[in-house]
N, C-alpha and C. Protein backbone atom coordinates (compact mmCIF):
# COMPACT_ATOMS: atom_id res chain seq x y z
N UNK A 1 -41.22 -13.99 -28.09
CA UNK A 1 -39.84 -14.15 -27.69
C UNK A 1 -39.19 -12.76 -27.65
N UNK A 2 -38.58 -12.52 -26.64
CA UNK A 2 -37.98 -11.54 -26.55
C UNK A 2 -36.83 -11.18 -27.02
N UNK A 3 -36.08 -9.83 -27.59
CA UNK A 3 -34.61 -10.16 -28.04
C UNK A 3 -33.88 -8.78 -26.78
N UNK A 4 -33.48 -9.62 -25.68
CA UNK A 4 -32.97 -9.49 -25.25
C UNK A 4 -31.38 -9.48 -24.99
N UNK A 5 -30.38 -8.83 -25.34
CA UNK A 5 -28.78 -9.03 -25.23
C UNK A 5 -28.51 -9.45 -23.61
N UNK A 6 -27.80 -10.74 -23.62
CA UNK A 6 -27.01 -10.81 -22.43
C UNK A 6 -25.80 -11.25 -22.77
N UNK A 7 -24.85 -9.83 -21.97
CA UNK A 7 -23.25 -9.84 -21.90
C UNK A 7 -23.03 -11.11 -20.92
N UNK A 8 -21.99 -11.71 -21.57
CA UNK A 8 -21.47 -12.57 -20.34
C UNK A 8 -20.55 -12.14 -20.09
N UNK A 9 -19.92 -12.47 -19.26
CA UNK A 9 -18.28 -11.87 -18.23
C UNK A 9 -18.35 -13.31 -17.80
N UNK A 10 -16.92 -13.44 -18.59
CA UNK A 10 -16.39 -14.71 -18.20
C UNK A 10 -14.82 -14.24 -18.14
N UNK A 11 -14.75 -13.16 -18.64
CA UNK A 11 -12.71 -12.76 -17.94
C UNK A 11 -12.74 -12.67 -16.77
N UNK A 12 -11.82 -12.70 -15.96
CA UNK A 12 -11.49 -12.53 -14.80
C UNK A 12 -10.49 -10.94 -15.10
N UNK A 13 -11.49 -10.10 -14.48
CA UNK A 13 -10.90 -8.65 -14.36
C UNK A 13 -9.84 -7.71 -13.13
N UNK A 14 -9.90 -8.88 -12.15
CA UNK A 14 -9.44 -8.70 -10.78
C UNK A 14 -7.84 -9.36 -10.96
N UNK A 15 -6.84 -8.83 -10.90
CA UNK A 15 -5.21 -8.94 -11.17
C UNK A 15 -4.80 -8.77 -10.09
N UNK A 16 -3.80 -10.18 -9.42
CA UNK A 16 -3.11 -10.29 -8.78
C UNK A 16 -1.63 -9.90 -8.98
N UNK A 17 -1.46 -9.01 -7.82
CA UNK A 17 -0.16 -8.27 -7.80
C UNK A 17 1.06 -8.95 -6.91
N UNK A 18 0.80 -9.94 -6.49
CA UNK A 18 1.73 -10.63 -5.77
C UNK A 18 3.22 -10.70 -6.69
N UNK A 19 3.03 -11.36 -7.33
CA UNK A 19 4.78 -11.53 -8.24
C UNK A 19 5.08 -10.17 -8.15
N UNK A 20 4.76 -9.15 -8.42
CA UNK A 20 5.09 -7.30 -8.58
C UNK A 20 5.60 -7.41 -7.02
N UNK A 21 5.06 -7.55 -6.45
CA UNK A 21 5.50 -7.56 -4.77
C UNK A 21 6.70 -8.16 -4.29
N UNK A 22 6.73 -9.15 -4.78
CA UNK A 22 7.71 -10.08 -4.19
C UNK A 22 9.33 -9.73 -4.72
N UNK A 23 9.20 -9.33 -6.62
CA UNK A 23 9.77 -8.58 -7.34
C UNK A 23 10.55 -7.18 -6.20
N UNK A 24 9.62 -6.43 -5.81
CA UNK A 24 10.09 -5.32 -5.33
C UNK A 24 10.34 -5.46 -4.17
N UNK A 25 9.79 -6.04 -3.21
CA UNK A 25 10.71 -6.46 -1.55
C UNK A 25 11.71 -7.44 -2.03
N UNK A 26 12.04 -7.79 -3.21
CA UNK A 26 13.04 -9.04 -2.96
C UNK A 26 13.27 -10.10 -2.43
N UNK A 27 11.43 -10.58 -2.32
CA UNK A 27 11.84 -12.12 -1.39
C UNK A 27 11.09 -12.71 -2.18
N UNK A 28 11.20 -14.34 -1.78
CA UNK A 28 10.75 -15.32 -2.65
C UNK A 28 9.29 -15.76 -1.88
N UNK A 29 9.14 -16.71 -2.95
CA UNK A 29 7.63 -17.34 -2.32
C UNK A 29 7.91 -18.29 -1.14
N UNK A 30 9.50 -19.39 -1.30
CA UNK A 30 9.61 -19.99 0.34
C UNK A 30 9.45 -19.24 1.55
N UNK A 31 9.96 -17.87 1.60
CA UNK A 31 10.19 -17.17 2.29
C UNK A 31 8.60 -16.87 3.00
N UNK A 32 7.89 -16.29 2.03
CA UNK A 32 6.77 -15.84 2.62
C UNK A 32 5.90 -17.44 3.30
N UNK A 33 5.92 -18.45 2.34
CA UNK A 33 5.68 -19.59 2.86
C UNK A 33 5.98 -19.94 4.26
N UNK A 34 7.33 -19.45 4.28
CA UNK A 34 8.06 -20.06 5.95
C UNK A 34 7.33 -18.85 7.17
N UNK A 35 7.27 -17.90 6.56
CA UNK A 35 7.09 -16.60 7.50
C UNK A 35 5.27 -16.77 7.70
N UNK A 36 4.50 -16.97 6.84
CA UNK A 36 3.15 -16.87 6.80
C UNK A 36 2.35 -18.32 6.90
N UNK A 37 3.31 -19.40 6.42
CA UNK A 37 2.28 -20.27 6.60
C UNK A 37 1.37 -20.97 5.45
N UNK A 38 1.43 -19.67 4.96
CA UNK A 38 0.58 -19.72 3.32
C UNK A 38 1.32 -20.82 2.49
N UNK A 39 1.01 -22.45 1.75
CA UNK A 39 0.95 -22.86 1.30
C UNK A 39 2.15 -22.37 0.07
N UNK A 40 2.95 -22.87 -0.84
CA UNK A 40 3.65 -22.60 -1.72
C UNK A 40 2.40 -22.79 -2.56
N UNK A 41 1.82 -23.84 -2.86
CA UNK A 41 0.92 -23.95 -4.48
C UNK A 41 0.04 -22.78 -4.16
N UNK A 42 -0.78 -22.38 -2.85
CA UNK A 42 -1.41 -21.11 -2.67
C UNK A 42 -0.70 -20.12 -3.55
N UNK A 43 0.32 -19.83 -3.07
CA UNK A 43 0.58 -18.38 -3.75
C UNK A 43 1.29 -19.10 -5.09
N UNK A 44 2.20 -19.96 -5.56
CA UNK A 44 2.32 -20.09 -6.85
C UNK A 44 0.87 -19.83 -7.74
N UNK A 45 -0.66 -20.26 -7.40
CA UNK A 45 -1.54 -19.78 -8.00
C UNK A 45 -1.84 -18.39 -8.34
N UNK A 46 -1.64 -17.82 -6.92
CA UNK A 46 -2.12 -16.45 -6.47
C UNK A 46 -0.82 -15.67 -8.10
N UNK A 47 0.10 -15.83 -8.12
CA UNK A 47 1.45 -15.36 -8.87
C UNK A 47 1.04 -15.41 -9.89
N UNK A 48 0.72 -16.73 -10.58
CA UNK A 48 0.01 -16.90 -12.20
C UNK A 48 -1.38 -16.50 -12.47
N UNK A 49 -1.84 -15.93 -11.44
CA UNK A 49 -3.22 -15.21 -11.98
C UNK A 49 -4.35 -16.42 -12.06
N UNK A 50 -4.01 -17.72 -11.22
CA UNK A 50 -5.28 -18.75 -11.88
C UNK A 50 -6.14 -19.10 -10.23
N UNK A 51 -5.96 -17.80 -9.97
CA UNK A 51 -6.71 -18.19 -8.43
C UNK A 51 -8.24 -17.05 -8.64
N UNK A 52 -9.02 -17.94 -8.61
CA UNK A 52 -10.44 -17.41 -8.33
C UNK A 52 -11.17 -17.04 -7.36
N UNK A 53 -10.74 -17.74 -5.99
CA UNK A 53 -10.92 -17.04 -4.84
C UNK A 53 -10.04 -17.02 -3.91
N UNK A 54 -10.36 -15.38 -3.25
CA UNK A 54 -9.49 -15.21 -2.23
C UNK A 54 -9.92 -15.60 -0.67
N UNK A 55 -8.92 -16.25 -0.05
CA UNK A 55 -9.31 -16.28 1.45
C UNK A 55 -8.85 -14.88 2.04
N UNK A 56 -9.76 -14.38 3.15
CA UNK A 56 -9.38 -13.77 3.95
C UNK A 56 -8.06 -13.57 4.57
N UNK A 57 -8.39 -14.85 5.18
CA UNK A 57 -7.01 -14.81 5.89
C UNK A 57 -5.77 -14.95 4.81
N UNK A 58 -5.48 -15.63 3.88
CA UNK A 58 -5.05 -15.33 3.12
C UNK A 58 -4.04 -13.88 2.92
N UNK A 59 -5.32 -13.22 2.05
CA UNK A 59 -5.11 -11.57 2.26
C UNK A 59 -4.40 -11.12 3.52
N UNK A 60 -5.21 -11.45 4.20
CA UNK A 60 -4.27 -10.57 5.53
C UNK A 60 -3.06 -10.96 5.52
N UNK A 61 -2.72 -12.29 5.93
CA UNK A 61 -1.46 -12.51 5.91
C UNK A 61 -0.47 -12.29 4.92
N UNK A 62 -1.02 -11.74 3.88
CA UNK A 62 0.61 -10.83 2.91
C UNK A 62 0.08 -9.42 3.23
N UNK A 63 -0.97 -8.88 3.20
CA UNK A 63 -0.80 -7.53 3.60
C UNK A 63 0.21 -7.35 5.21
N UNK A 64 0.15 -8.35 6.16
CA UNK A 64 0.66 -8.14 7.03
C UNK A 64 2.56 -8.14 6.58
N UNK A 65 2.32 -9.22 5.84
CA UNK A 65 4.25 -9.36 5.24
C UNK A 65 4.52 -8.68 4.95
N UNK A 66 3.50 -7.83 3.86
CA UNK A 66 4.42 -6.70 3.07
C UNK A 66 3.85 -5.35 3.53
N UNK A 67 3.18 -5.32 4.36
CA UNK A 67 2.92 -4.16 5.13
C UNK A 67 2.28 -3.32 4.25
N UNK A 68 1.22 -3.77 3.82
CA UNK A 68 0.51 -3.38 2.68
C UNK A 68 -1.19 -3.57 2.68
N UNK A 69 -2.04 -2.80 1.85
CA UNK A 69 -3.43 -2.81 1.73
C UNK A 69 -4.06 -4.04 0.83
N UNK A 70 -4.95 -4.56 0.99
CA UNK A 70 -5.53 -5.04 -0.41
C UNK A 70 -5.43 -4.80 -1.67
N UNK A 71 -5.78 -3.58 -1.68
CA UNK A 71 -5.52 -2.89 -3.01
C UNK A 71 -3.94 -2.98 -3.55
N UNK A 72 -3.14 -3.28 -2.72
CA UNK A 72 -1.90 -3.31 -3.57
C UNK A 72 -1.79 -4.30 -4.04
N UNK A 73 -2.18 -5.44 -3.15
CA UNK A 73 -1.98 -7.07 -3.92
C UNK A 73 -3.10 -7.36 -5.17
N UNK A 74 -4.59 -6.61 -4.74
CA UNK A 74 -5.50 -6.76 -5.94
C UNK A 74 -5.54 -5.62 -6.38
N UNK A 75 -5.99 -6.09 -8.35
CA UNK A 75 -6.52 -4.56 -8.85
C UNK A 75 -7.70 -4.97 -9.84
N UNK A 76 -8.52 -3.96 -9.30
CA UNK A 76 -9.45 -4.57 -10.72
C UNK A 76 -9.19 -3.48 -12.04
N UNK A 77 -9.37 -4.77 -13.22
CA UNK A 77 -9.06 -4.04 -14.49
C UNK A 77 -10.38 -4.15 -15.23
N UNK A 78 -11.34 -2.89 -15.51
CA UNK A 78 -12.56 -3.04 -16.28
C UNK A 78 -12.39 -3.70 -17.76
N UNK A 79 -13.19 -4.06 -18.36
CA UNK A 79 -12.58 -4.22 -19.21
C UNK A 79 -13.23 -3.04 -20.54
């Protein structure tokens, strides 16, 4: 038998910056809802951090709102 260590990674290290965003342009989540299309419970998830995957299109469509990169809406945090 081998004694092998395996780390698990079970945090989620990838932080959604949406609420920071919305915070600093000053608009709400209806807003982007009405303008994008994007689902309210979509981004209410995306806001509380309990969204595990991202759609594409998704992404695009707030980088397009807020005239912004990926990287601003995601960040990864090592741990």
């Amino acid at each position: 038998m081998s004694n092998l260590s395996i780390k698990v990674y079970n945090l989620i290290m990838i932080v959604n910056k949406l609420d920071d965003l919305i915070w600093q342009f000053r608009t709400t989540a209806k807003d982007i809802h009405i303008k994008t299309g994007i689902s309210e419970a979509t981004l209410s998830n995306m806001r509380s951090n309990s969204t595990t995957r991202y759609d594409a299109k998704t992404l695009d469509l707030l980088c397009k709102y807020f005239n912004c990169k990926v990287s601003d809406l995601l960040e990864f945090t090592p741990d």
